[in-house]
N, C-alpha and C. Protein backbone atom coordinates (compact mmCIF):
# COMPACT_ATOMS: atom_id res chain seq x y z
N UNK A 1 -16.38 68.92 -17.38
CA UNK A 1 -16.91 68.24 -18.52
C UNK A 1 -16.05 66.99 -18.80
N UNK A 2 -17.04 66.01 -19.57
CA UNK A 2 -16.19 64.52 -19.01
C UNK A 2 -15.57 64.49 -21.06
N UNK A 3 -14.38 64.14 -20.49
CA UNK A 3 -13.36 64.47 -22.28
C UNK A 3 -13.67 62.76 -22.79
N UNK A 4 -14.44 62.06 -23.70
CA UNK A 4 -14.10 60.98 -24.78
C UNK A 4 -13.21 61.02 -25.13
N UNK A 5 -12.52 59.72 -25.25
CA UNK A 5 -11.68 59.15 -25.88
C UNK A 5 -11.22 59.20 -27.62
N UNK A 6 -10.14 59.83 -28.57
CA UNK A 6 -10.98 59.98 -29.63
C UNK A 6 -10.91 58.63 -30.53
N UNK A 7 -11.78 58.99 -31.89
CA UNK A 7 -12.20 57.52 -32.46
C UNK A 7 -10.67 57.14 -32.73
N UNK A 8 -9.99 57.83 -33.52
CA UNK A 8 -8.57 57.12 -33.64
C UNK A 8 -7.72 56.47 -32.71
N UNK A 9 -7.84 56.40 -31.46
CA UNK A 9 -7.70 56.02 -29.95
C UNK A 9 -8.36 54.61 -30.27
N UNK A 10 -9.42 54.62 -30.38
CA UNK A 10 -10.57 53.58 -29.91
C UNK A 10 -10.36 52.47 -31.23
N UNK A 11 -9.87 53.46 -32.59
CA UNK A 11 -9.85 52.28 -33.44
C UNK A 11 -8.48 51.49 -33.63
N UNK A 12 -7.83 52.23 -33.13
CA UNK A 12 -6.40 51.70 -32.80
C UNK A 12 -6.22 50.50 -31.69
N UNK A 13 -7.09 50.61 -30.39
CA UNK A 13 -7.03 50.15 -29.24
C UNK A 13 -7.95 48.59 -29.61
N UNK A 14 -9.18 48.97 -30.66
CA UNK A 14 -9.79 47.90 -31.05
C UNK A 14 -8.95 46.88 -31.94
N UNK A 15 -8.22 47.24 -33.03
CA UNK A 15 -7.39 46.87 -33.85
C UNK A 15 -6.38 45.85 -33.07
N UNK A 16 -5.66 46.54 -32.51
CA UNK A 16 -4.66 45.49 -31.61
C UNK A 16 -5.19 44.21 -30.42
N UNK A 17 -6.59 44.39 -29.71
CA UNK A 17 -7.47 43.75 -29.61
C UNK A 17 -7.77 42.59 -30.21
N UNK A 18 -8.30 42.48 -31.62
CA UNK A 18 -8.02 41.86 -32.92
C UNK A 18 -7.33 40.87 -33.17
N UNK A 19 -5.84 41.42 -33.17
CA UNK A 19 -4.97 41.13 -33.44
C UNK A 19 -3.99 39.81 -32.36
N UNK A 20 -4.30 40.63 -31.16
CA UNK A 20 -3.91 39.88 -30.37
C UNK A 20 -4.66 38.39 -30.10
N UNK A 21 -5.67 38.42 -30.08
CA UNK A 21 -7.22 37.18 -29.95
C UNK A 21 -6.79 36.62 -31.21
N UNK A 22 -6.60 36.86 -32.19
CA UNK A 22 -6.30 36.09 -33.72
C UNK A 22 -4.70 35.07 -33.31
N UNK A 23 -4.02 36.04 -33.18
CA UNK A 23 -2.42 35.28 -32.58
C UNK A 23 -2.61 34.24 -31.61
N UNK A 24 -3.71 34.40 -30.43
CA UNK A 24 -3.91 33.61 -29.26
C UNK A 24 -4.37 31.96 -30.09
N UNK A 25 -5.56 32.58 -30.59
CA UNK A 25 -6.28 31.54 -31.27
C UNK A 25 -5.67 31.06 -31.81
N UNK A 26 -4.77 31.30 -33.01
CA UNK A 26 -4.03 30.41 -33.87
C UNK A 26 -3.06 29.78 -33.68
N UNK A 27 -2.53 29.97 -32.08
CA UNK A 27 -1.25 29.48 -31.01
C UNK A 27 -2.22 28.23 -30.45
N UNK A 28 -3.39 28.40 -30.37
CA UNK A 28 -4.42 27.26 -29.64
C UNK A 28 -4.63 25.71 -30.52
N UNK A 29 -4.66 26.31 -31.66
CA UNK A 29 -5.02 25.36 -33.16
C UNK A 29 -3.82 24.45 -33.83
N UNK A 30 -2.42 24.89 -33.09
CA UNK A 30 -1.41 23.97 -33.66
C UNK A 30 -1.37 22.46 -33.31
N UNK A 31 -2.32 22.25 -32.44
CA UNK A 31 -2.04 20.48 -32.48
C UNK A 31 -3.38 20.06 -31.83
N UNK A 32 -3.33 18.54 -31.74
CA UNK A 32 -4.53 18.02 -31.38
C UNK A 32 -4.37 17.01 -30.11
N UNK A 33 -5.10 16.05 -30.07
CA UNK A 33 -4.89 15.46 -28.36
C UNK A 33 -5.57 13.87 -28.78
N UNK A 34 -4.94 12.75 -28.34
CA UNK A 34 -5.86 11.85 -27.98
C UNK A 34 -5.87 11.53 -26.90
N UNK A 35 -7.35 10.65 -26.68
CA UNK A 35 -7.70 10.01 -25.41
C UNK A 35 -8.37 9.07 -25.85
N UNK A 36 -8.18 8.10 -24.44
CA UNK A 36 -8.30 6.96 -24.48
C UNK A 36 -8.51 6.47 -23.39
N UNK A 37 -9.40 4.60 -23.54
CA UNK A 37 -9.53 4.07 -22.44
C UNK A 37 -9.09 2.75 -22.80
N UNK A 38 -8.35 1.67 -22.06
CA UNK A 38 -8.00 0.57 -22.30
C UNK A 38 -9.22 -0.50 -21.03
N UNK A 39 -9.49 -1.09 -21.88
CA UNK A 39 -10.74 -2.43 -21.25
C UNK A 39 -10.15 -3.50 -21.56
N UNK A 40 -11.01 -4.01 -21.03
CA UNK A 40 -10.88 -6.40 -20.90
C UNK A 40 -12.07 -6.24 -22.32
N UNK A 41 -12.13 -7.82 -22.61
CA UNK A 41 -12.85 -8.34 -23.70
C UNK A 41 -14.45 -8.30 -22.46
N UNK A 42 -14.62 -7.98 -21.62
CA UNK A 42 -15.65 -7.91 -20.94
C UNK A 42 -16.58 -6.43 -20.68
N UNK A 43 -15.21 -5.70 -21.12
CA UNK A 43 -15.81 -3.74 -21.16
C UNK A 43 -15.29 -3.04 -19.84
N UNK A 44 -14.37 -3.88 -18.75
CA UNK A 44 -14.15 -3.97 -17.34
C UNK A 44 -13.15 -2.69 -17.90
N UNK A 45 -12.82 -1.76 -17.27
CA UNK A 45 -11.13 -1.00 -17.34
C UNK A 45 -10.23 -1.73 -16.84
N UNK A 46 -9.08 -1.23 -17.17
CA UNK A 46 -8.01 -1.88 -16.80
C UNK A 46 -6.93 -0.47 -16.33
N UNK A 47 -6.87 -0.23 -15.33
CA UNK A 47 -6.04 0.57 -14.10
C UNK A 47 -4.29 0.12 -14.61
N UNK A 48 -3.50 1.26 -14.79
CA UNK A 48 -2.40 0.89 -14.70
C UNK A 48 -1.53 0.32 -15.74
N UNK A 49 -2.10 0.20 -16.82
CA UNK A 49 -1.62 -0.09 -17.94
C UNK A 49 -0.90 1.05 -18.92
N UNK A 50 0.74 0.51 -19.34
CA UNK A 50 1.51 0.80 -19.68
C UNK A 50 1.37 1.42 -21.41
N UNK A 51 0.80 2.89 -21.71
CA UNK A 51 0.51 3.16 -23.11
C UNK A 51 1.61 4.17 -23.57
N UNK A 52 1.86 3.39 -24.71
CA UNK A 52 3.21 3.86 -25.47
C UNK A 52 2.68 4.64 -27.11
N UNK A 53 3.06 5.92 -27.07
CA UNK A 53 2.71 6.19 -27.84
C UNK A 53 3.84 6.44 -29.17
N UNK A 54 3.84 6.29 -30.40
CA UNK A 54 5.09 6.35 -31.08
C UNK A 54 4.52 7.10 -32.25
N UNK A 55 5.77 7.76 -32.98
CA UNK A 55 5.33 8.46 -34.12
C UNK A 55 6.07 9.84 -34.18
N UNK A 56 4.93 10.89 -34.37
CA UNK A 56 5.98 12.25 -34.54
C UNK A 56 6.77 12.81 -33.28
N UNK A 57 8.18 13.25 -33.23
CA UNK A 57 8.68 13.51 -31.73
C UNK A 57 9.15 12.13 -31.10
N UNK A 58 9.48 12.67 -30.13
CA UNK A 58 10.10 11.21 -29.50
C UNK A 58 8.89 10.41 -28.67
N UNK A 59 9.11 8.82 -28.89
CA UNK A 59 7.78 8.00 -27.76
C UNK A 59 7.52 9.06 -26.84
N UNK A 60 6.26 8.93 -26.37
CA UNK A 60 5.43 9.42 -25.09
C UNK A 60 4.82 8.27 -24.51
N UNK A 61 5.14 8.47 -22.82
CA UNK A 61 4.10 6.95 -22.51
C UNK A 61 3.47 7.38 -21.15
N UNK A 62 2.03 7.06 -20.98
CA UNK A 62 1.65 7.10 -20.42
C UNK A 62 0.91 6.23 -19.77
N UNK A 63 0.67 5.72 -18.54
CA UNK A 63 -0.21 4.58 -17.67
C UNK A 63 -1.66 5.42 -17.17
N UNK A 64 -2.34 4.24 -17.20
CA UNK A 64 -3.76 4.99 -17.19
C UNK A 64 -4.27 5.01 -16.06
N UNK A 65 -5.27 5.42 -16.13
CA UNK A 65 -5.47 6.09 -14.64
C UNK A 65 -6.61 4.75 -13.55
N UNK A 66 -7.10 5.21 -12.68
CA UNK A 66 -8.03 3.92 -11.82
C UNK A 66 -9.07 3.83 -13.04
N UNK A 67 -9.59 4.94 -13.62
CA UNK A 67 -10.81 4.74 -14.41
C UNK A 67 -10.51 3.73 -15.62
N UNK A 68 -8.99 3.43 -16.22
CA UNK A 68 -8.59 3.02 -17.63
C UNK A 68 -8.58 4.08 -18.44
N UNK A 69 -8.67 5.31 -17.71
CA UNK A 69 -8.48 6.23 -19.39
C UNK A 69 -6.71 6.13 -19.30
N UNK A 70 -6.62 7.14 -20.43
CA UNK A 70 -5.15 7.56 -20.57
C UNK A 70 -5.32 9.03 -21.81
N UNK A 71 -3.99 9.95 -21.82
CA UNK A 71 -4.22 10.59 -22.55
C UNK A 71 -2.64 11.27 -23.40
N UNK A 72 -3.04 11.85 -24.46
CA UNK A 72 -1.47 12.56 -24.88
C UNK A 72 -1.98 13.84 -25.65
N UNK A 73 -1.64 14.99 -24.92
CA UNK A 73 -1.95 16.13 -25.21
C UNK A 73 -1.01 17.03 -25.82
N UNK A 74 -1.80 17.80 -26.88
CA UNK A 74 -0.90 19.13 -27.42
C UNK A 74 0.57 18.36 -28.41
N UNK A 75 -0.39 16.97 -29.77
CA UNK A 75 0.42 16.42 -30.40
C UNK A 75 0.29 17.12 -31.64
N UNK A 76 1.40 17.20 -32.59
CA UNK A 76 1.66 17.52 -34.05
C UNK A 76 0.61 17.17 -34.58
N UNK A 77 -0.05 17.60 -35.95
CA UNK A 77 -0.39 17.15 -36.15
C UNK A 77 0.10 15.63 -37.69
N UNK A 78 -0.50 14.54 -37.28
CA UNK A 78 0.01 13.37 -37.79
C UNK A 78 -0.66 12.13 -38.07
N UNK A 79 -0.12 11.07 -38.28
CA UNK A 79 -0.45 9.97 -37.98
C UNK A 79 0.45 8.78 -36.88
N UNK A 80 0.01 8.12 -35.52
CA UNK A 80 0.76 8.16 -34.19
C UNK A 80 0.42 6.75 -34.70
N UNK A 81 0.96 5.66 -33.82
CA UNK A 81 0.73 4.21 -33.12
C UNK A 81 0.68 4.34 -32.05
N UNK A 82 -0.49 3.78 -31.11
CA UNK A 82 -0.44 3.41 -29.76
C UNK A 82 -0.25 1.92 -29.55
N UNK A 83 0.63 1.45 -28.35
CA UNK A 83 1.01 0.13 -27.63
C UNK A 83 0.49 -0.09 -26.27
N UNK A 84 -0.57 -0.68 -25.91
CA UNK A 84 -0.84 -1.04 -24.74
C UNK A 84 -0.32 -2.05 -24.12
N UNK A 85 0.30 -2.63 -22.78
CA UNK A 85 1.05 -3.25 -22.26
C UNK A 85 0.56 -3.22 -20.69
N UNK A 86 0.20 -5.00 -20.60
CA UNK A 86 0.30 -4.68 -18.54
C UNK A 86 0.31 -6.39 -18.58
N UNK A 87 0.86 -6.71 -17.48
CA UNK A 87 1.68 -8.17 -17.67
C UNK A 87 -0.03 -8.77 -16.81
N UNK A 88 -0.16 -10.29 -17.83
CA UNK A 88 -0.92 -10.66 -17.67
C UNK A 88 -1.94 -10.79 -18.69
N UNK A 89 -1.64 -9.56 -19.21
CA UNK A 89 -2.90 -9.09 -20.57
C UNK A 89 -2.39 -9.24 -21.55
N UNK A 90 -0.93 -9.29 -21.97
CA UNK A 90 -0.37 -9.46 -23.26
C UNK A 90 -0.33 -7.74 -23.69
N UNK A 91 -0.64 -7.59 -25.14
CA UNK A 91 -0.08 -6.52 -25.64
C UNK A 91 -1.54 -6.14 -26.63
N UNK A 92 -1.49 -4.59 -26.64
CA UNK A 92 -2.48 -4.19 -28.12
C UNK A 92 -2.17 -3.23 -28.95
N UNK A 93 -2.07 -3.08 -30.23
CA UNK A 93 -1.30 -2.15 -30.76
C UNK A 93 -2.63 -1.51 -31.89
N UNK A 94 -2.56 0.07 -31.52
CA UNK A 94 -3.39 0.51 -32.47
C UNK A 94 -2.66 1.42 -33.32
N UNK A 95 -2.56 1.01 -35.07
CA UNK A 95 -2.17 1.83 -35.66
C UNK A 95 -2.41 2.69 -36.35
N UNK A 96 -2.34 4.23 -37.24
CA UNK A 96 -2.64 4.49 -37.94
C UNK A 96 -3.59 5.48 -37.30
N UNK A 97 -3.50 6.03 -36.05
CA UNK A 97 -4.46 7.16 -35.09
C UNK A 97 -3.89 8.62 -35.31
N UNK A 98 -4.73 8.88 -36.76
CA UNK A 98 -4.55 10.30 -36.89
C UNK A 98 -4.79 11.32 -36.21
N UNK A 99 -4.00 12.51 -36.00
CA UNK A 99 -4.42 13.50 -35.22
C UNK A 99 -4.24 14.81 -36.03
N UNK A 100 -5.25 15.66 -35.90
CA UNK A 100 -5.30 16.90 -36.49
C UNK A 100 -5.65 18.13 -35.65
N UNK A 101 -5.43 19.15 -36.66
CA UNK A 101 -5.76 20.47 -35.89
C UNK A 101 -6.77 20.78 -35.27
N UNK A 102 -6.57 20.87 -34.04
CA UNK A 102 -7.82 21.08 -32.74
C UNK A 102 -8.61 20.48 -32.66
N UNK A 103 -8.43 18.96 -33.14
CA UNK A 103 -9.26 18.01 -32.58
C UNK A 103 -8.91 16.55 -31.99
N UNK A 104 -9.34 16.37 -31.20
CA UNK A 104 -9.56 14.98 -30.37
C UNK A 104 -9.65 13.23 -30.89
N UNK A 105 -8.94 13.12 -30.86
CA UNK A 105 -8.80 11.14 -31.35
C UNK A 105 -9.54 10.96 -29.85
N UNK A 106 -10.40 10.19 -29.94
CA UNK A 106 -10.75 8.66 -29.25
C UNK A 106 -10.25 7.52 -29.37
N UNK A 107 -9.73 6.44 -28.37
CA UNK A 107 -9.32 5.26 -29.27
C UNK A 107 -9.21 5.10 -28.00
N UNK A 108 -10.17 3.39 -28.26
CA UNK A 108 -10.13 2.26 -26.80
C UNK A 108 -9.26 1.26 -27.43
N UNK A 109 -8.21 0.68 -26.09
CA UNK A 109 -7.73 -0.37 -26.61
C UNK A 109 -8.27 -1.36 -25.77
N UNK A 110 -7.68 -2.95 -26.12
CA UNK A 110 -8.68 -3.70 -25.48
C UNK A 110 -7.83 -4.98 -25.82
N UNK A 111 -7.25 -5.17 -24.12
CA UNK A 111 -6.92 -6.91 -23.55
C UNK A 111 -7.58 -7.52 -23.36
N UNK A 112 -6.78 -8.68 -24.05
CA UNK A 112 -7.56 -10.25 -23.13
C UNK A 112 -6.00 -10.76 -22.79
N UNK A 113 -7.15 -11.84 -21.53
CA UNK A 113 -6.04 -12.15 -20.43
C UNK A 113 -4.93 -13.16 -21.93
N UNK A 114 -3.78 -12.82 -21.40
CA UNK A 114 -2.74 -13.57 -21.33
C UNK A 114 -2.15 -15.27 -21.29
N UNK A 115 -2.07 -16.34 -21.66
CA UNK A 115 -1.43 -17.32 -20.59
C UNK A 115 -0.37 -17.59 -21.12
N UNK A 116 0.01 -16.92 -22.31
CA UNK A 116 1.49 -17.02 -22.14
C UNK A 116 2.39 -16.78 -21.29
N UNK A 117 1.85 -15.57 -20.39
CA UNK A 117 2.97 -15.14 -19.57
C UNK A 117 3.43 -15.89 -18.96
N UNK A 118 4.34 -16.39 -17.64
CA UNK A 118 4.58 -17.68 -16.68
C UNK A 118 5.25 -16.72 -15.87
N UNK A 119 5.41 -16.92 -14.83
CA UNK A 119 5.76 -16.50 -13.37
C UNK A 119 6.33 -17.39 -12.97
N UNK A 120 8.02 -17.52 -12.58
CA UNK A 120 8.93 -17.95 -12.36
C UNK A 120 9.20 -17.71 -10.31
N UNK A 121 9.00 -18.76 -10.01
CA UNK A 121 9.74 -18.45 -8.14
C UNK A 121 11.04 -19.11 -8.35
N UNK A 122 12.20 -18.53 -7.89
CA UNK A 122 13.34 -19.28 -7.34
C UNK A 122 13.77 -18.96 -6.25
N UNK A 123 13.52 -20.40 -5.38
CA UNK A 123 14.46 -20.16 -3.97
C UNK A 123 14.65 -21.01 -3.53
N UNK A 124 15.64 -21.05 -2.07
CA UNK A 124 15.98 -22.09 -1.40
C UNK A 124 15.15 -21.97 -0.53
N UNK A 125 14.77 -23.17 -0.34
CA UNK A 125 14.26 -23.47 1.30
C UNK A 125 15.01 -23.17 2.56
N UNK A 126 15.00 -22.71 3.60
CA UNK A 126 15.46 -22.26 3.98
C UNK A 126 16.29 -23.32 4.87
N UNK A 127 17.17 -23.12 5.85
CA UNK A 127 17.86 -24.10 6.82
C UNK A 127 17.46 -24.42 7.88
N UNK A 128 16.71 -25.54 8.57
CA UNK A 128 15.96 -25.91 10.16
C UNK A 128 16.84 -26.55 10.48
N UNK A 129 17.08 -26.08 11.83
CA UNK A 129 17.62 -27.07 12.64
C UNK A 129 16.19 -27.75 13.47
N UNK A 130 16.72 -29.21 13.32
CA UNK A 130 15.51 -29.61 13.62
C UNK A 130 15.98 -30.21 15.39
N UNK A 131 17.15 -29.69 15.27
CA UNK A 131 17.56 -30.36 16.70
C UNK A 131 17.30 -29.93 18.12
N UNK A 132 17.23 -28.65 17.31
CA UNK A 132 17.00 -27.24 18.54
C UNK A 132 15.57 -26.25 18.51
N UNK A 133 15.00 -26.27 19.59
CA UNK A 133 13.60 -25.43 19.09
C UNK A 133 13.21 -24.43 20.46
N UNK A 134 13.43 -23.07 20.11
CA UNK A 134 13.44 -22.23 21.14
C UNK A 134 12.61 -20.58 20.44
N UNK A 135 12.64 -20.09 21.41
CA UNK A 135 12.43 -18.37 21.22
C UNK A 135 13.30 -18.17 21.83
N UNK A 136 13.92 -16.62 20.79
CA UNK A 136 14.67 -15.98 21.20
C UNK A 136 14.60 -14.51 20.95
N UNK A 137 15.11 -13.56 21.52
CA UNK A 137 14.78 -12.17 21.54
C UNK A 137 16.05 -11.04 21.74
N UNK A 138 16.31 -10.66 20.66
CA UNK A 138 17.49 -9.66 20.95
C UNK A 138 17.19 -8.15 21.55
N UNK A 139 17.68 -7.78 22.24
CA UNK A 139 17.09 -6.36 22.29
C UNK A 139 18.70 -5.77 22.54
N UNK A 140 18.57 -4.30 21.90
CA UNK A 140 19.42 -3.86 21.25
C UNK A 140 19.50 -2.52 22.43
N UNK A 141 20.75 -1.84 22.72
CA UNK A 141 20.80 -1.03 23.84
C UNK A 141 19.95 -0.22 23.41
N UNK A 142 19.62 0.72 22.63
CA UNK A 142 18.51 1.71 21.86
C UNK A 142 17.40 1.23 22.30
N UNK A 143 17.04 0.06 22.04
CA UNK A 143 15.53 -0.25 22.74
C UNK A 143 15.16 -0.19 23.79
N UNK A 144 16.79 -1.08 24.65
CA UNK A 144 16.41 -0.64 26.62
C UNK A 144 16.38 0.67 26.84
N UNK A 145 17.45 1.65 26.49
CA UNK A 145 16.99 3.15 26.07
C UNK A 145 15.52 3.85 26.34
N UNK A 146 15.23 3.11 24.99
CA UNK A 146 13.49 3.86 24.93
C UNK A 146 12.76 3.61 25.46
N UNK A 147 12.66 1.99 26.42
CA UNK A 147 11.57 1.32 27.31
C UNK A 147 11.85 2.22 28.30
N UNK A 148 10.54 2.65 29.14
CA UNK A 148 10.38 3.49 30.12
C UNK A 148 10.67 2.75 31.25
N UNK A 149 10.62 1.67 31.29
CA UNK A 149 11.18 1.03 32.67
C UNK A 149 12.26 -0.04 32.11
N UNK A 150 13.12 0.55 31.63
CA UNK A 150 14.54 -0.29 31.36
C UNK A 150 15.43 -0.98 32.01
N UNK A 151 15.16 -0.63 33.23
CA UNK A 151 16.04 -0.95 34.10
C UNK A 151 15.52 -2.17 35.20
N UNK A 152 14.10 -2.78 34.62
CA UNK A 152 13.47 -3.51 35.17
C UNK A 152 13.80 -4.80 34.52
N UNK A 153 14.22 -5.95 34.47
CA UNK A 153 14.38 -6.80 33.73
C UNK A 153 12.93 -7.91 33.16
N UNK A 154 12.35 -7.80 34.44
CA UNK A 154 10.75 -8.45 33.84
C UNK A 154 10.25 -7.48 32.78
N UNK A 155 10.28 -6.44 32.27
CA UNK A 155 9.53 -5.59 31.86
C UNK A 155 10.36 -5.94 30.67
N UNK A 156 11.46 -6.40 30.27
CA UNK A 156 11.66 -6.36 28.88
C UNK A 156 11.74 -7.86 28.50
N UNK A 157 11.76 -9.18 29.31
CA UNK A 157 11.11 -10.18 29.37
C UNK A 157 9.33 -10.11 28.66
N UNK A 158 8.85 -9.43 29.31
CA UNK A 158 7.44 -9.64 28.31
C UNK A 158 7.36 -8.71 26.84
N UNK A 159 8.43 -8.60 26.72
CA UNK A 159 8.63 -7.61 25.54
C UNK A 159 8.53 -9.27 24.24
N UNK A 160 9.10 -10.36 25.14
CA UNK A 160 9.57 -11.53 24.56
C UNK A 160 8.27 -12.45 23.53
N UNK A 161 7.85 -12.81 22.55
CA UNK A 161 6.92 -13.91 22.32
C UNK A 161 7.04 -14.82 23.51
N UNK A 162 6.01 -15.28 23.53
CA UNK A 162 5.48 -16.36 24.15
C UNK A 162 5.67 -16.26 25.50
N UNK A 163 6.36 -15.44 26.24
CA UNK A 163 6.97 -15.14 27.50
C UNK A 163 5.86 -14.56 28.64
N UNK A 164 5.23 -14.80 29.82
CA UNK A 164 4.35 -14.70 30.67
C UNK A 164 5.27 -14.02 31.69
N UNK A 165 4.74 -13.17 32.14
CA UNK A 165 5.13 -13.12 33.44
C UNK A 165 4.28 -12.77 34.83
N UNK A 166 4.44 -13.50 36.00
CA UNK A 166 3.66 -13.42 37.01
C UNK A 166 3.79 -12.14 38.07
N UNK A 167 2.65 -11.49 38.29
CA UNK A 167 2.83 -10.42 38.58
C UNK A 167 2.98 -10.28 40.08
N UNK A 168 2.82 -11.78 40.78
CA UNK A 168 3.35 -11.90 42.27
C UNK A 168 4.40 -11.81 42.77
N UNK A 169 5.16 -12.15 42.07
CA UNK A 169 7.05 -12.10 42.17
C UNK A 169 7.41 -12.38 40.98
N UNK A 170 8.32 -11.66 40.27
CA UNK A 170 8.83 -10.69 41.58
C UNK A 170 8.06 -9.77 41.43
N UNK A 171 8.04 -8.56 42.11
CA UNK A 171 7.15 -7.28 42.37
C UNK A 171 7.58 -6.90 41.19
N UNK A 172 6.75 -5.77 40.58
CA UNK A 172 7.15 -5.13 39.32
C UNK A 172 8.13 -4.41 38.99
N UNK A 173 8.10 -3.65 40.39
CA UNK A 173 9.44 -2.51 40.47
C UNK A 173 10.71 -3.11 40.70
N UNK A 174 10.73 -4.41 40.86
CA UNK A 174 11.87 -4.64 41.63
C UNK A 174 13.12 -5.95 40.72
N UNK A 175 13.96 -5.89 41.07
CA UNK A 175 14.92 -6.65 40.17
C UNK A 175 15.95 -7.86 40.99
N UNK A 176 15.72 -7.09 42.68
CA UNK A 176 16.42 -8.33 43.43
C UNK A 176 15.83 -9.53 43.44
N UNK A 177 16.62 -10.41 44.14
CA UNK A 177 15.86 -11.64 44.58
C UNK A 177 15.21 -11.68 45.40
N UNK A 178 14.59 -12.53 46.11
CA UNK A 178 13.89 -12.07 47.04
C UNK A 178 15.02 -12.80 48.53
N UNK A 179 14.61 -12.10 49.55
CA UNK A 179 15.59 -11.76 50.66
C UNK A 179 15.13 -12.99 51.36
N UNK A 180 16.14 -13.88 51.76
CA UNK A 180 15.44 -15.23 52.99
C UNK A 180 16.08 -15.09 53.84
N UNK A 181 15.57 -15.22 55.40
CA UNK A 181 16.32 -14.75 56.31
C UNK A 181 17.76 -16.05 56.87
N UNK A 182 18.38 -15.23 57.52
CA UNK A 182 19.82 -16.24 57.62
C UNK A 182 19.04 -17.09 58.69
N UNK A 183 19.65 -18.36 58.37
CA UNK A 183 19.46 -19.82 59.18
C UNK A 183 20.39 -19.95 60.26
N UNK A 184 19.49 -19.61 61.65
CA UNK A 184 20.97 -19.76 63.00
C UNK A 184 21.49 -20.68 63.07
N UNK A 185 22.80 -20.42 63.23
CA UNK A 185 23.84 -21.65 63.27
C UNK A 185 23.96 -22.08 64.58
N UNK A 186 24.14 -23.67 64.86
CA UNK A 186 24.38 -23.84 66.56
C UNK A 186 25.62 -23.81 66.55
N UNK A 187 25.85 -23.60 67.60
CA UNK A 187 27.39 -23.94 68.23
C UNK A 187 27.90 -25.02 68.05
């Protein structure tokens, strides 16, 4: 015969059930989240942009993603400032982005291009000799090393820019000169 469980079992087992799902839930409800997308004055996203968030806790910053979103999750609840930043675009500051219990801020921010910025080059030109004009090619023992025919000297010759080599002579395999026979001497 199959023995039930008794009700004091079951109302006990339900009870803590309860209890536990109530604790979960109300561990879920302590803070809220924003998200966001940063655009051009055109509606375009903008990839990569530098969002600073300030307020309760220490800054949080996050860069946004290929789409232009961005996000900051599991915040106090408060009132935050966001700073958008990406060179070129200048700056956008949204203030006053409340966040509350278990719910979601939206907030787009939104660049226009920049021309304050300026982009600075400094350098020297470099030094020509204008006297001398060649190719040249170092090769380093490690490299003759690793060339499979190292020991061939044409073969690391075309390793060279601009460098040809004729495949009639010398022979490929070979590194001597080529052999001319001795000239008989008279008496």
């Amino acid at each position: 015969m199959k023995r039930c469980p008794s009700f004091s079992f079951r109302a006990a087992a339900s009870a803590l059930l309860v209890v536990l799902l109530a604790v979960s839930a109300s561990a879920q409800l302590q803070t809220g989240n924003i998200y966001g997308k940063v655009t051009q004055r055109d509606g375009t996203t903008l990839p990569g942009v530098s969002v600073t968030l300030t307020g309760i806790g220490a800054p949080q910053t996050f860069f946004s993603d290929a789409g232009g979103n961005f996000r900051f999750l599991n915040l106090s609840p408060g009132t935050y400032q966001l700073k958008a930043d990406l060179s070129g675009f200048g700056s956008a500051v949204r203030q006053g982005v409340g966040v509350s219990i278990g719910q979601n801020a939206d907030v787009t921010l939104v660049l226009s291009a920049s021309m304050a910025d300026s982009i600075t080059v400094t350098a020297e030109a470099p030094l020509l000799d204008t006297r001398k004009a060649g190719t040249a090619i170092n090769v380093t023992r490690v490299e003759l090393e690793q060339i499979p025919t190292s020991r061939d000297p044409w073969t690391v010759l075309q390793q060279a820019p601009g460098v040809q080599v004729d495949r009639i002579w010398p022979p490929a395999q070979s590194c001597r000169p080529p052999i001319t026979p001795p000239v008989p001497r008279r008496a």
